[in-house]
C-alpha atoms as a PDB file:
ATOM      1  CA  UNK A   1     150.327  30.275 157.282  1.00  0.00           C
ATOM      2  CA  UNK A   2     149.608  31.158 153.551  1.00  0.00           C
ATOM      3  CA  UNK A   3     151.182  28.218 151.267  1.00  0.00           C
ATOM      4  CA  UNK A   4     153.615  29.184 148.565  1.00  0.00           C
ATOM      5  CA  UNK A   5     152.159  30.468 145.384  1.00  0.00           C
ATOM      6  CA  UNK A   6     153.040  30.737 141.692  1.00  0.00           C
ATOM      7  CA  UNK A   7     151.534  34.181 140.494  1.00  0.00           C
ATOM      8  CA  UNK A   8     152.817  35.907 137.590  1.00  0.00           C
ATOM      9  CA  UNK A   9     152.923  38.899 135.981  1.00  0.00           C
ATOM     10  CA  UNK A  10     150.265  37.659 133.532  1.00  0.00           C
ATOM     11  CA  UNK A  11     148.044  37.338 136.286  1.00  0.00           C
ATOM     12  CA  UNK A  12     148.760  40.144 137.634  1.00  0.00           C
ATOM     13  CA  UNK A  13     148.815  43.020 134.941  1.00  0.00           C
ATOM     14  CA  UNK A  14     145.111  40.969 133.552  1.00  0.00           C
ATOM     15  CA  UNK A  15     143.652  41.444 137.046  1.00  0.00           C
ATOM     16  CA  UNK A  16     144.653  44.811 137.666  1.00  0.00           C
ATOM     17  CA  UNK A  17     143.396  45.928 134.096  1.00  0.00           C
ATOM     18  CA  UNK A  18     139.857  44.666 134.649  1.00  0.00           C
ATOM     19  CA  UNK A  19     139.658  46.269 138.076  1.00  0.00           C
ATOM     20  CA  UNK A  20     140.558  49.751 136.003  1.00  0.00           C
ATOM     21  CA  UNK A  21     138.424  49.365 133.228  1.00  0.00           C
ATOM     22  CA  UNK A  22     135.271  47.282 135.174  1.00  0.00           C
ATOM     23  CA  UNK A  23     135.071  44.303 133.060  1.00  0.00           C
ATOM     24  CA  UNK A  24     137.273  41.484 131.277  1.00  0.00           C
ATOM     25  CA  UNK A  25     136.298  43.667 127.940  1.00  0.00           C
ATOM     26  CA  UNK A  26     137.848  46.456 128.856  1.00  0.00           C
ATOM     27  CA  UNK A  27     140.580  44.972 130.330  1.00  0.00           C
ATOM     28  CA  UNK A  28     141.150  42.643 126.849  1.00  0.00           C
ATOM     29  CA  UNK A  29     140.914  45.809 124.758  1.00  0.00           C
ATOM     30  CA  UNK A  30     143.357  47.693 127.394  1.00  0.00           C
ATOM     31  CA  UNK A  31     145.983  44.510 127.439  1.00  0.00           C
ATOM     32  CA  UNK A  32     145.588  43.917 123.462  1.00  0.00           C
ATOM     33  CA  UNK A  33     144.705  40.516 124.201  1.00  0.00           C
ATOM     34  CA  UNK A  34     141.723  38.020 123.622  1.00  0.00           C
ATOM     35  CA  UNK A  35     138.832  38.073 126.585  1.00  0.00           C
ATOM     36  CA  UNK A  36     139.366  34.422 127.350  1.00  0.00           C
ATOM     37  CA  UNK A  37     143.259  34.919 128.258  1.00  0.00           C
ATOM     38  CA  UNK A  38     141.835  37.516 130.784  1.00  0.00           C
ATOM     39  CA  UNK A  39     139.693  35.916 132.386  1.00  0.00           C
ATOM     40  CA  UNK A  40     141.675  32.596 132.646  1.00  0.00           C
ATOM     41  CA  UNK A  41     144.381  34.692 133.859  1.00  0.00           C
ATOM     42  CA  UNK A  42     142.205  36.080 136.666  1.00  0.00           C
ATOM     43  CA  UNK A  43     140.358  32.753 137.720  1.00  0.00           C
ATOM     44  CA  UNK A  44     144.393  31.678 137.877  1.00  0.00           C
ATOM     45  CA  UNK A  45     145.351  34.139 140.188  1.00  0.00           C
ATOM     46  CA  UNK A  46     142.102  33.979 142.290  1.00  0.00           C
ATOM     47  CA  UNK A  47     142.962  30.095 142.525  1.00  0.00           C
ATOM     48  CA  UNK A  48     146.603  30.710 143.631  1.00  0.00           C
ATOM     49  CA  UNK A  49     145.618  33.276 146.346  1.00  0.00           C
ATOM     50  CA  UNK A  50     143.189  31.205 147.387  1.00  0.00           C
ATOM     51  CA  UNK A  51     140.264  34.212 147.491  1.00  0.00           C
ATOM     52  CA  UNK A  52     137.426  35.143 144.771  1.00  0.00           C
ATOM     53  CA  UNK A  53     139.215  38.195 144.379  1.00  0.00           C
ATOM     54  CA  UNK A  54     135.775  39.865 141.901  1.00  0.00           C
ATOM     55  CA  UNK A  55     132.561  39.864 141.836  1.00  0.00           C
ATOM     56  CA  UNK A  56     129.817  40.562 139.455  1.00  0.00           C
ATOM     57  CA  UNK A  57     127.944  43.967 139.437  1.00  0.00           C
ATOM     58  CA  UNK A  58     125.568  44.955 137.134  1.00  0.00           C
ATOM     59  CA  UNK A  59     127.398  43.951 133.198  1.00  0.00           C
ATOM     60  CA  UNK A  60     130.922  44.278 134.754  1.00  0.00           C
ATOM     61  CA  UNK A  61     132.782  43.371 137.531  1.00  0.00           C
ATOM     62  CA  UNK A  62     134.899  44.714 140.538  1.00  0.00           C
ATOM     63  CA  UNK A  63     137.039  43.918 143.184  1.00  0.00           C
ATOM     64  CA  UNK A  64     135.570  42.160 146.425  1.00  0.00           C
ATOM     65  CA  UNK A  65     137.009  43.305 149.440  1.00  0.00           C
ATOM     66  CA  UNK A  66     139.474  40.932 149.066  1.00  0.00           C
ATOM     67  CA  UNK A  67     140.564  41.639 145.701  1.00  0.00           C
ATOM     68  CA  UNK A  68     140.389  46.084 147.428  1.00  0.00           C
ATOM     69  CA  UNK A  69     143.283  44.699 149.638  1.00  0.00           C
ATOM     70  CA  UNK A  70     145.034  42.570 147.249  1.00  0.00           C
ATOM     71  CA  UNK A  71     144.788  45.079 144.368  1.00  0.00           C
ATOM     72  CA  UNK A  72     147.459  47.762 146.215  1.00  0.00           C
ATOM     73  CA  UNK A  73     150.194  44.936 146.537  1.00  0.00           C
ATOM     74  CA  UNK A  74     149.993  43.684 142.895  1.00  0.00           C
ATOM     75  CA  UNK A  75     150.357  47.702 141.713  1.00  0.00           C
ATOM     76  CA  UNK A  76     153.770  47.242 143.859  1.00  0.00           C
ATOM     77  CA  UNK A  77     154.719  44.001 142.438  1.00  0.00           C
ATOM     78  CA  UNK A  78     154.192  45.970 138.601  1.00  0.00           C
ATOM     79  CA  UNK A  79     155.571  48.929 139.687  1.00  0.00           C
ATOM     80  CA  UNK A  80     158.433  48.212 141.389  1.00  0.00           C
ATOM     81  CA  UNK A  81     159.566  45.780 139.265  1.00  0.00           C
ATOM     82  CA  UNK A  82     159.139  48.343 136.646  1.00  0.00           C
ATOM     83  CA  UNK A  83     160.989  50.833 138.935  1.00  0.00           C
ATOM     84  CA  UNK A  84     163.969  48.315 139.123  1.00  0.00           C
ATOM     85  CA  UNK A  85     164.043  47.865 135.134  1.00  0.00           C
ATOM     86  CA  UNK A  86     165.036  51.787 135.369  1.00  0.00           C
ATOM     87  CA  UNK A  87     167.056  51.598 138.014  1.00  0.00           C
ATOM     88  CA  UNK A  88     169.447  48.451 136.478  1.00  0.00           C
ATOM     89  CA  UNK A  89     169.809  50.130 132.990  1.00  0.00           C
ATOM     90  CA  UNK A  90     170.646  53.491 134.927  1.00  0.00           C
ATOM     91  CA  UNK A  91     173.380  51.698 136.780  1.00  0.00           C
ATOM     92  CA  UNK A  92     174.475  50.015 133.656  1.00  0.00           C
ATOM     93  CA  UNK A  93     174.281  53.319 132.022  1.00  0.00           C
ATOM     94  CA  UNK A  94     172.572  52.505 129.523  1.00  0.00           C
ATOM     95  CA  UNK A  95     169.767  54.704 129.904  1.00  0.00           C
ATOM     96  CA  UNK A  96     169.797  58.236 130.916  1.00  0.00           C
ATOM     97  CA  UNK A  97     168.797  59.148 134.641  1.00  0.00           C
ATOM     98  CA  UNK A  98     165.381  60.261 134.979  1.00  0.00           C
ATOM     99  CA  UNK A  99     162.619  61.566 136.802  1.00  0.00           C
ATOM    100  CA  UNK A 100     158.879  61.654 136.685  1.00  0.00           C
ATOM    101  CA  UNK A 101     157.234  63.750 138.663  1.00  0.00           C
ATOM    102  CA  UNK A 102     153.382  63.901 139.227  1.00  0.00           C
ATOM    103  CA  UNK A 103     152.022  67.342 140.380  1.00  0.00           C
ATOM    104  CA  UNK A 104     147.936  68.909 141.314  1.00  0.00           C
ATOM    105  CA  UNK A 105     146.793  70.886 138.934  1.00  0.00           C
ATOM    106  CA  UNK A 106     147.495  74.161 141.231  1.00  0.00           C
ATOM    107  CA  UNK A 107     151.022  73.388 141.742  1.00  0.00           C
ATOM    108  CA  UNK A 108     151.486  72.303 138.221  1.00  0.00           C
ATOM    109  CA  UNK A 109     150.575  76.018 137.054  1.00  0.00           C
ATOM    110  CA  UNK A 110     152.162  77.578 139.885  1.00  0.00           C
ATOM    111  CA  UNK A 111     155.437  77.026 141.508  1.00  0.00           C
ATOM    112  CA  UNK A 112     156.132  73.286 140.007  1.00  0.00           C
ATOM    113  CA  UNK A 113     157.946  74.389 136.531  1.00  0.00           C
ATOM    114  CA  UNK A 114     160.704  77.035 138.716  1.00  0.00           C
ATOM    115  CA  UNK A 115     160.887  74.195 140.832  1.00  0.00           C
ATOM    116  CA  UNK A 116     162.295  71.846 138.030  1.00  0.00           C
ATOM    117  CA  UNK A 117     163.981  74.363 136.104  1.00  0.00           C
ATOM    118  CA  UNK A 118     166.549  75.311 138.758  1.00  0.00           C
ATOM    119  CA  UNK A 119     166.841  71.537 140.011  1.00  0.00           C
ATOM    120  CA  UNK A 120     167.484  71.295 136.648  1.00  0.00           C
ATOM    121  CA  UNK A 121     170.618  73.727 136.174  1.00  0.00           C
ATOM    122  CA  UNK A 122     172.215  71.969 139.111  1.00  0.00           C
ATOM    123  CA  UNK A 123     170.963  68.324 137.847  1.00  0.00           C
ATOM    124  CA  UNK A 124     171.653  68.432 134.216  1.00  0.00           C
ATOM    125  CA  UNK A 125     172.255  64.929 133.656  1.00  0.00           C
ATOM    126  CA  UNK A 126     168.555  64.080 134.979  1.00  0.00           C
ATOM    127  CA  UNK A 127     165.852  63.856 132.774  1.00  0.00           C
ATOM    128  CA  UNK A 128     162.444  65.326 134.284  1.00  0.00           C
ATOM    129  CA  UNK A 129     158.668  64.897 133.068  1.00  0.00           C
ATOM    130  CA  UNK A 130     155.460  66.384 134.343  1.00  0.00           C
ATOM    131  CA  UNK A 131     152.087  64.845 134.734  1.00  0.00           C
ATOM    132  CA  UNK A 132     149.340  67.043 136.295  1.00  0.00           C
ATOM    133  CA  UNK A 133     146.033  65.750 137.439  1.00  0.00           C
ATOM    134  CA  UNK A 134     143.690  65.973 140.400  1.00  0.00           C
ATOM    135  CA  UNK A 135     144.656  64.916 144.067  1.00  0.00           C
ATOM    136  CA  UNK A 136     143.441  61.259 143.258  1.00  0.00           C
ATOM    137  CA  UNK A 137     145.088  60.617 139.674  1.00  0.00           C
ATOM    138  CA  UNK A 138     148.478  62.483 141.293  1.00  0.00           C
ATOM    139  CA  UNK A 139     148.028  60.000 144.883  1.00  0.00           C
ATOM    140  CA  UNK A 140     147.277  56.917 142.657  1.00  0.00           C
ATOM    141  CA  UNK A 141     150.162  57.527 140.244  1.00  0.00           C
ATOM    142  CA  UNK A 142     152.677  57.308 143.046  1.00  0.00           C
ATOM    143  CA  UNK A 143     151.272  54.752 145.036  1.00  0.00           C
ATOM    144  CA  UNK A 144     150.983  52.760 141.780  1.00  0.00           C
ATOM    145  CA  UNK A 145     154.393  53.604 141.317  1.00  0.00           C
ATOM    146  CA  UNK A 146     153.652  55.131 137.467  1.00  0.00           C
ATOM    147  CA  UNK A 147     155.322  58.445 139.290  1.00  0.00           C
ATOM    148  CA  UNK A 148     158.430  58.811 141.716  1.00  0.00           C
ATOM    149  CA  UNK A 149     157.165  61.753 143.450  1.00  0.00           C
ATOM    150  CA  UNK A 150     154.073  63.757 143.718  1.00  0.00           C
ATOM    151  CA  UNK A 151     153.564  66.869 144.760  1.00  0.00           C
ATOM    152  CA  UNK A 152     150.106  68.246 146.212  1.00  0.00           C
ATOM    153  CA  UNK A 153     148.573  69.494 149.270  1.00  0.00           C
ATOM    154  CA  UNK A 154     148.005  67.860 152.170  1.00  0.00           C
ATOM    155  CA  UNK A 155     148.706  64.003 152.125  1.00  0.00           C
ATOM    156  CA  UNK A 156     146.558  60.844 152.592  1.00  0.00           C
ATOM    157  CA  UNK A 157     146.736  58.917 155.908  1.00  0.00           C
ATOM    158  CA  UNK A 158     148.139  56.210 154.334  1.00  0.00           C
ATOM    159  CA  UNK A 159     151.444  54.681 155.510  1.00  0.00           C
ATOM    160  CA  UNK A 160     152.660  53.772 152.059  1.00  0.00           C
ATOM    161  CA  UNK A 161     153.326  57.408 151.385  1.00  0.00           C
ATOM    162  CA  UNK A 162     156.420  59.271 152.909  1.00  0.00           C
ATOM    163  CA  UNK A 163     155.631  63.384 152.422  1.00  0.00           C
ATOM    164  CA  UNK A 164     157.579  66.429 152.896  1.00  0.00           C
ATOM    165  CA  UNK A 165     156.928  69.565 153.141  1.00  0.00           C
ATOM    166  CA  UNK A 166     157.422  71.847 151.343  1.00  0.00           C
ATOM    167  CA  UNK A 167     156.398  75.240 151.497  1.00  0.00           C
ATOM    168  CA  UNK A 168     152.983  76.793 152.973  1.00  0.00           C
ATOM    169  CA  UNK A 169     149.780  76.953 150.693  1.00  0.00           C
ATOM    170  CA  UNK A 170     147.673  79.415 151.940  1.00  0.00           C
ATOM    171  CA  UNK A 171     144.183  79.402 151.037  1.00  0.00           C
ATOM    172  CA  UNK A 172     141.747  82.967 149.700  1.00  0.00           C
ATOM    173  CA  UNK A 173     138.374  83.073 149.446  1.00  0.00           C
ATOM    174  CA  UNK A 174     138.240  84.846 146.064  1.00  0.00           C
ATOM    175  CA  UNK A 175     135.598  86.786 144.187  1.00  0.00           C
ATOM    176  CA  UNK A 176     134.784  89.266 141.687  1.00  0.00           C
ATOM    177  CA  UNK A 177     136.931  92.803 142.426  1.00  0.00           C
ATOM    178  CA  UNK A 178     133.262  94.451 142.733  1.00  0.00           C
ATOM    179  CA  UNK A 179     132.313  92.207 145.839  1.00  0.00           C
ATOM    180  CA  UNK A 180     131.243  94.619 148.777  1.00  0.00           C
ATOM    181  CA  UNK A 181     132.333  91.824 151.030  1.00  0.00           C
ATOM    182  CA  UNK A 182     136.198  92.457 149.793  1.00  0.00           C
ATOM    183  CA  UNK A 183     138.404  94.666 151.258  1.00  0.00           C
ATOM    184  CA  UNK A 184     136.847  94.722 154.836  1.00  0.00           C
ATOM    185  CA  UNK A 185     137.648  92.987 158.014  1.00  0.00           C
ATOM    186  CA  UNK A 186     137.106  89.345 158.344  1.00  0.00           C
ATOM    187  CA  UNK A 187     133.384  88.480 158.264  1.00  0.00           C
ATOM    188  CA  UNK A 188     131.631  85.507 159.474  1.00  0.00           C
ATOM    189  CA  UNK A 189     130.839  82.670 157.622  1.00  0.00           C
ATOM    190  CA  UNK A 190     126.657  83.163 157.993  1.00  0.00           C
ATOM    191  CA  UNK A 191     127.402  86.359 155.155  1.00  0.00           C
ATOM    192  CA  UNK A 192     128.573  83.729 152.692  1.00  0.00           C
ATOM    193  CA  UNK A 193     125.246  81.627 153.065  1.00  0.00           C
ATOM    194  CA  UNK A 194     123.477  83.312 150.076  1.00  0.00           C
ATOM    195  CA  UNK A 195     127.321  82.910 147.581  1.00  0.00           C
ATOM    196  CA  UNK A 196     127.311  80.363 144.856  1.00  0.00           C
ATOM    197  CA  UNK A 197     130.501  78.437 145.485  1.00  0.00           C
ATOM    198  CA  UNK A 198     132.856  77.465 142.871  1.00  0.00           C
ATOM    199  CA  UNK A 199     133.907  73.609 142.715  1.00  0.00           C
ATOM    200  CA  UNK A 200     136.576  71.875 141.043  1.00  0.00           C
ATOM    201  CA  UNK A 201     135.751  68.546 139.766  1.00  0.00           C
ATOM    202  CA  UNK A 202     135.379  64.911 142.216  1.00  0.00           C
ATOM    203  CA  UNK A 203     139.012  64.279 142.976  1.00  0.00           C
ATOM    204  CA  UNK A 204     140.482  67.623 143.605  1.00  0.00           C
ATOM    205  CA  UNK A 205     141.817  68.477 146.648  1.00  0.00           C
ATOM    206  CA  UNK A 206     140.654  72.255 146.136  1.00  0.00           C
ATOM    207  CA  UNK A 207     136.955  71.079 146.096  1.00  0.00           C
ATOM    208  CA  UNK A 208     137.489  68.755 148.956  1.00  0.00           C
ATOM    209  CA  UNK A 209     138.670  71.977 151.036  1.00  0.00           C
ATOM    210  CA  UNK A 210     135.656  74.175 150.283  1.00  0.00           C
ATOM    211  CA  UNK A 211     133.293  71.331 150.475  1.00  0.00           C
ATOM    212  CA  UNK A 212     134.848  70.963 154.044  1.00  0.00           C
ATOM    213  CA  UNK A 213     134.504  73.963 154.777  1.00  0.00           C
ATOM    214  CA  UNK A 214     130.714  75.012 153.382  1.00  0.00           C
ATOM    215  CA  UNK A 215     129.481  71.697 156.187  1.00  0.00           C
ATOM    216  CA  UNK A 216     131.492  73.155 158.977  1.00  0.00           C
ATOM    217  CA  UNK A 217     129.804  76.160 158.713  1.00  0.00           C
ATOM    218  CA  UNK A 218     126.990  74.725 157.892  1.00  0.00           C
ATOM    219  CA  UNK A 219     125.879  76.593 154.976  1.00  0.00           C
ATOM    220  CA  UNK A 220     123.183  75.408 152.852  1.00  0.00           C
ATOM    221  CA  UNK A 221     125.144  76.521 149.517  1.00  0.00           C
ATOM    222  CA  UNK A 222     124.388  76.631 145.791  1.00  0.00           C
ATOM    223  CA  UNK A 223     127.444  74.969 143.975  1.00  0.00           C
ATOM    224  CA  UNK A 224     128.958  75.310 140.337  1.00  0.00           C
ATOM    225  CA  UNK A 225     131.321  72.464 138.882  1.00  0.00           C
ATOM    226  CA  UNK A 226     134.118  73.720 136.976  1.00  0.00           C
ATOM    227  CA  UNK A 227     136.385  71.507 135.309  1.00  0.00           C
ATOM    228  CA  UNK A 228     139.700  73.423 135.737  1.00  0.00           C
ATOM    229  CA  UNK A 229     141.329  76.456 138.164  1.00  0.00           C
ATOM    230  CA  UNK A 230     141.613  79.070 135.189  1.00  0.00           C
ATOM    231  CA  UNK A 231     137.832  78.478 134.863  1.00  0.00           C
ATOM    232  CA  UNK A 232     136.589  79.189 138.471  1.00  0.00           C
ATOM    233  CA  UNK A 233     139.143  82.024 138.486  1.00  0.00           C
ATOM    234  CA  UNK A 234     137.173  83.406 135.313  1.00  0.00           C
ATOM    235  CA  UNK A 235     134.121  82.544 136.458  1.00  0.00           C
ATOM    236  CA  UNK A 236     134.507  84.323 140.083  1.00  0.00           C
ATOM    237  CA  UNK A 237     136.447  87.687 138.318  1.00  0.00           C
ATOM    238  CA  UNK A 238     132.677  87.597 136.682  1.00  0.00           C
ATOM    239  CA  UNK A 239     130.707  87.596 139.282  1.00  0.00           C
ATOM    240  CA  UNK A 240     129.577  84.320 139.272  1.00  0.00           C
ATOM    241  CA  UNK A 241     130.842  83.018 142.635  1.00  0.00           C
ATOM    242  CA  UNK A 242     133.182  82.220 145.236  1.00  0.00           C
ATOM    243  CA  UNK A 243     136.111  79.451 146.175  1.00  0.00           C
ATOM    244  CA  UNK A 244     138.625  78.821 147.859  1.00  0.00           C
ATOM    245  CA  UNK A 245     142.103  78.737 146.154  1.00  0.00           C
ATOM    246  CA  UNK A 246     145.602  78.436 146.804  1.00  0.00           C
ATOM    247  CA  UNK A 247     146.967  82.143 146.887  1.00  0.00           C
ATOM    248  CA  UNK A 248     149.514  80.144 144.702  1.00  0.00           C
ATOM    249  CA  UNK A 249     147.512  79.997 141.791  1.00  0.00           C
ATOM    250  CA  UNK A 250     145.856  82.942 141.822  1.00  0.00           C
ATOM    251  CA  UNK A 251     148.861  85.887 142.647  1.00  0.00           C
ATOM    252  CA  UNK A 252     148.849  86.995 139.555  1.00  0.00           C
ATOM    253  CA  UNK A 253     144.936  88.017 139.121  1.00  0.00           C
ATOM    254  CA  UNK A 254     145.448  89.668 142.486  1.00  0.00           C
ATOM    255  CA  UNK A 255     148.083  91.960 142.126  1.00  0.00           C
ATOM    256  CA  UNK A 256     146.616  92.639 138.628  1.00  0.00           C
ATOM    257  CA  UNK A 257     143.414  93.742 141.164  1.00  0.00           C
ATOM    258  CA  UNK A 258     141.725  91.252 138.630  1.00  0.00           C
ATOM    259  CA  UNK A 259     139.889  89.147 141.478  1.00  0.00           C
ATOM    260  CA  UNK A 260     139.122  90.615 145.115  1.00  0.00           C
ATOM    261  CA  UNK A 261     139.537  88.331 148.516  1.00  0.00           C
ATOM    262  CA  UNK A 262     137.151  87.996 150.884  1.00  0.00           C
ATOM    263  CA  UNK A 263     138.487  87.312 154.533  1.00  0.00           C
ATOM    264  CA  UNK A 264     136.946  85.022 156.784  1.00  0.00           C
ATOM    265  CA  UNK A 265     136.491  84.103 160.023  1.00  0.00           C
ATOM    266  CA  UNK A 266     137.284  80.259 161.134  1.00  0.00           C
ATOM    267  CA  UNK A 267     138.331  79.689 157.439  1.00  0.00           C
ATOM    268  CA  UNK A 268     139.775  76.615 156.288  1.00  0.00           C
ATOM    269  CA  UNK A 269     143.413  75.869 158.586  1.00  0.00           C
ATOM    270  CA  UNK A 270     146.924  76.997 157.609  1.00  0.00           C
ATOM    271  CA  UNK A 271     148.416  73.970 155.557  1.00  0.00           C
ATOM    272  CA  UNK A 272     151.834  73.015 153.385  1.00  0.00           C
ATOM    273  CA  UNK A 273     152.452  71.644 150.039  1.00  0.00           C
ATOM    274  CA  UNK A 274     154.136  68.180 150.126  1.00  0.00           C
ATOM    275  CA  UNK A 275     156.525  66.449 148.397  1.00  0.00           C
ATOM    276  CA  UNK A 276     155.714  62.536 148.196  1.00  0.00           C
ATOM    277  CA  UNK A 277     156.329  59.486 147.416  1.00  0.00           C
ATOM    278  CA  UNK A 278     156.272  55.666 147.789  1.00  0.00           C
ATOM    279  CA  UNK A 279     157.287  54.235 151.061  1.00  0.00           C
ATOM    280  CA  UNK A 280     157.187  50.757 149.414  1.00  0.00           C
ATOM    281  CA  UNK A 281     160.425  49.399 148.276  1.00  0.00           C
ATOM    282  CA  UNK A 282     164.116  51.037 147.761  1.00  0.00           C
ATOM    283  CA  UNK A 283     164.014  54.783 146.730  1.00  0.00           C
ATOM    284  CA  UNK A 284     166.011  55.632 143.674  1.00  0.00           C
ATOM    285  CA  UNK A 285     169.067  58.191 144.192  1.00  0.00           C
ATOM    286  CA  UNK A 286     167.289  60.946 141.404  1.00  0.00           C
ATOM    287  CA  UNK A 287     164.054  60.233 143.975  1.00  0.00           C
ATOM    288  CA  UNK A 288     166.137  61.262 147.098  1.00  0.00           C
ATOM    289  CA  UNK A 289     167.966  64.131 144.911  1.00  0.00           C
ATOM    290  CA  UNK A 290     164.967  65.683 144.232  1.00  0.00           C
ATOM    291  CA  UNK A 291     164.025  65.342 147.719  1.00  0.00           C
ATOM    292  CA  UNK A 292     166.482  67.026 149.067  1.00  0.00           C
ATOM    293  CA  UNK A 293     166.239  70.150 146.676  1.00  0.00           C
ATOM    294  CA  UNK A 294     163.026  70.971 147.042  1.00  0.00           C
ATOM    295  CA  UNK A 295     163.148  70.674 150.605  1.00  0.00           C
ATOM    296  CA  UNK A 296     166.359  72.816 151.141  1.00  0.00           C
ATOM    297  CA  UNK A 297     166.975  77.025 151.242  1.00  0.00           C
ATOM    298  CA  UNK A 298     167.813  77.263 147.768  1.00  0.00           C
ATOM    299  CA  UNK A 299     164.507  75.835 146.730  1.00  0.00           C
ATOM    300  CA  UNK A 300     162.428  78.291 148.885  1.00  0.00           C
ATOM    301  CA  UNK A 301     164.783  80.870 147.676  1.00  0.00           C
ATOM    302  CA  UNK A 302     163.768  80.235 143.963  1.00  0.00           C
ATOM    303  CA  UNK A 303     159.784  80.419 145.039  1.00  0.00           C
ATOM    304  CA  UNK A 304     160.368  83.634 146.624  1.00  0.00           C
ATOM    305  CA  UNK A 305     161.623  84.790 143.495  1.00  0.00           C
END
């Protein structure tokens, strides 16, 4: 049985700024305190959970294993209670009601912004912000509870996230208009071997589904990292290559005729886009709002428009 303990939110917000920035430096600079405070702070908390919760690597530090496990409940601790803040001066009504939502880049240029507009009309009173990033910022923001919802493509096996879908995301090979390949039947994946694929950057749920995809077939492919989706769309409309997509984010281009398809056989599996968020702690009434919008007729309704 673990004995009682006297952590605070010192401790906590100190150790879980040096295992974001990789050293007490960082994390002093981050907090706008001195480096001593830090790393008292941290040797505090290590005593009071009774675990060396870092360890040294190279000039900085990180996170044993211990401190890997211990680091998800003290984001809770700071973001719920953070969550809760909100919450009271809503009740109070003090503050107006609001809602952030974190989005993937695709569905952040896509079908995200109708989304919010029409909850919007019906939801006046609600206050709504956007913050894009790839599939790990837009996972860690909600599980770090900096986000209420997120809303990407297929979800982590992680039991601290509750998702929903929402609508299906197909994914198209695309290339340049030009390609012979387009336009045909479905081919097999041995006529892509000699293709330079298109890659969004670490993190990105679009590059983990080609990378996927290039092993199963077991291409031996030559790879270009882009750092956004307008630039592989550019960059395949040019010749340059090919990637998978979310026909989402790319419907425009293709009923311009601006970028071709190429059809495959045994491509990557029919999937959904997901609403998420934390299954950790009480949800807020805006969260289950929005929940319930997105996921209903009239929000399918609006995409189809």
């Amino acid at each position: 049985m673990l004995r009682g303990v006297s952590i605070t939110l010192t401790q906590l917000r100190s150790f879980l700024a040096v295992v974001r920035g990789g050293s007490v430096t960082a994390a002093a600079d981050e907090l706008v305190v001195t480096q001593p405070s830090v790393s008292a702070a941290v040797a505090a908390l290590s005593r009071e959970v009774g675990v060396s919760l870092l360890e040294r690597e190279g000039r900085g530090v990180r996170p044993t294993p211990a401190g890997k496990e211990f680091a998800a409940y003290a984001g809770d601790v700071i973001g719920l209670l953070e969550q809760g803040r909100r919450a009271a001066h809503e009740a109070e009504a003090r503050g107006a009601l609001a809602l952030s939502i974190a989005a993937v880049t695709t569905a952040a240029e896509s079908f995200v912004p109708p989304l919010m507009r029409a909850f919007a009309k019906s939801h006046p009173q609600i206050g709504l912000g956007l913050e894009v990033g790839n599939r790990d910022r837009v996972l860690a923001m909600v599980l770090g509870h900096e986000a209420d919802l997120a809303i990407g493509g297929r979800p982590p096996p992680d039991e601290r996230i509750e998702a929903h879908a929402i609508l299906p995301n197909e994914l198209v090979l695309i290339t340049t208009p030009e390609d012979p390949l387009t336009g045909g039947g479905a081919i097999s994946s041995a006529k892509l071997a000699g293709c330079r694929w298109l890659l969004r950057e670490p993190g990105s749920g679009t590059r983990a589904v080609n990378e996927e995809f290039i092993a199963s077939a077991g291409i031996g492919a030559r790879t270009m990292t882009l750092g956004s989706n307008g630039a592989i769309k550019q960059a395949a409309r040019a010749g340059l290559g090919v990637s998978f997509v979310s026909r989402a984010a790319v419907a425009t281009e293709l009923d311009a005729g601006l970028l071709g398809v190429i059809a495959v056989e045994s491509g990557p599996a029919a999937r959904d886009w997901y609403a998420m968020r934390s299954s950790v702690g009480p949800s807020r009434s805006v969260v289950a709002d929005f929940l319930a919008f997105v996921t209903s007729p009239s929000a399918r309704r609006v995409l189809e428009a």
